[in-house]
Protein backbone atom coordinates (compact mmCIF):
# COMPACT_ATOMS: atom_id res chain seq x y z
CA UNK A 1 5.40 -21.81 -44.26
CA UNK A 2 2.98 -24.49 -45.79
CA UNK A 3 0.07 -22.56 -44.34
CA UNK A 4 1.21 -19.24 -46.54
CA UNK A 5 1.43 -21.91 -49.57
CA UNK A 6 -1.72 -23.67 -48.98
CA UNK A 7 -3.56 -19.69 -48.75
CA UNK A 8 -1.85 -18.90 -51.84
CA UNK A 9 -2.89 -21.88 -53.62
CA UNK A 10 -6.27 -22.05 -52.98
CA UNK A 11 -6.72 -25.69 -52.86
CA UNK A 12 -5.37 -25.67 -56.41
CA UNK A 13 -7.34 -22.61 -57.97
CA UNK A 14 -5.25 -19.94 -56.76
CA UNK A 15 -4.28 -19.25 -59.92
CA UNK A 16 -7.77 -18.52 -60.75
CA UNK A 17 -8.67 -16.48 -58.03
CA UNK A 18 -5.70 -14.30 -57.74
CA UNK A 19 -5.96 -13.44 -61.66
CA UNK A 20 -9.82 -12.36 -60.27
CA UNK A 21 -8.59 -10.41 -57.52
CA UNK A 22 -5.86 -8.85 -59.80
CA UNK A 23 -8.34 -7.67 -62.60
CA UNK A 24 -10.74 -6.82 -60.38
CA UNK A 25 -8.43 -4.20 -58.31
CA UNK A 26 -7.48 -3.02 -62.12
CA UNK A 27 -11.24 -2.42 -62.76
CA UNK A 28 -11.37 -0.58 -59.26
CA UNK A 29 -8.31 1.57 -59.58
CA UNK A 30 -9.30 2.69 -63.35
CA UNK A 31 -12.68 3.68 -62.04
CA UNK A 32 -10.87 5.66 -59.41
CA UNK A 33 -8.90 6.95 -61.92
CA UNK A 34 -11.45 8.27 -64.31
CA UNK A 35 -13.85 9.51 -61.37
CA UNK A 36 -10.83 11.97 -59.94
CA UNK A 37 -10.41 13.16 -63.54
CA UNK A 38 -13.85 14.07 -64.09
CA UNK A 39 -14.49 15.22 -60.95
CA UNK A 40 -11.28 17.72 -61.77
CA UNK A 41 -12.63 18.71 -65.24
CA UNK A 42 -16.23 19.43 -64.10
CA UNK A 43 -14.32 21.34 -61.17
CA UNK A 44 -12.38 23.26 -63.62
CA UNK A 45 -15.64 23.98 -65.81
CA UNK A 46 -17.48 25.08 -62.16
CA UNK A 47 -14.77 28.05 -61.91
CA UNK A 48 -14.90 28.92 -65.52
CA UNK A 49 -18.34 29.17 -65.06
CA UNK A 50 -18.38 31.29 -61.81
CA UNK A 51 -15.55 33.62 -62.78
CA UNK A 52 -16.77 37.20 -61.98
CA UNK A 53 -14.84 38.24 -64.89
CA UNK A 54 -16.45 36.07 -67.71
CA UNK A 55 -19.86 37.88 -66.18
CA UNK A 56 -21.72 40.62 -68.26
CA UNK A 57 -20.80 43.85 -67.70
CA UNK A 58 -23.41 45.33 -66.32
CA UNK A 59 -22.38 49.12 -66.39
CA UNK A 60 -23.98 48.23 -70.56
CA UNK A 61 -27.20 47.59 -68.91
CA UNK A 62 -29.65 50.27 -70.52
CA UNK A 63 -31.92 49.99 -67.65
CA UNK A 64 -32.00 52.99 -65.48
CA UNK A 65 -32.28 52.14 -61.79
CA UNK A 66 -34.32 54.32 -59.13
């Protein structure tokens, strides 16, 4: 048990270090976070994009094929 309090401790900057660790899995899970978002809007703007329907008609073409 004094091992686990020693780890935790740090030699007397744990408090230090675990506030690092702790904002720095923050940082990591917020860039997660925003990448899945925009990954999901530029995924939904793909489709939009790529819908057959939002295509030109092209029966209004005026040029005649042969």
């Amino acid at each position: 048990m004094e091992k686990i309090s020693f780890f935790i401790d740090f030699g007397g900057y744990g408090q230090f270090i675990w506030a690092a660790y702790g904002l720095s899995a923050l940082v990591l899970i917020a860039v997660l976070v925003q990448s899945l978002r925009f990954k999901a809007r530029t995924d939904a703007e793909l489709a939009n994009l790529q819908d057959p329907r939002a295509a030109p008609d092209e029966s209004s073409n005026h040029e005649t094929k042969k």
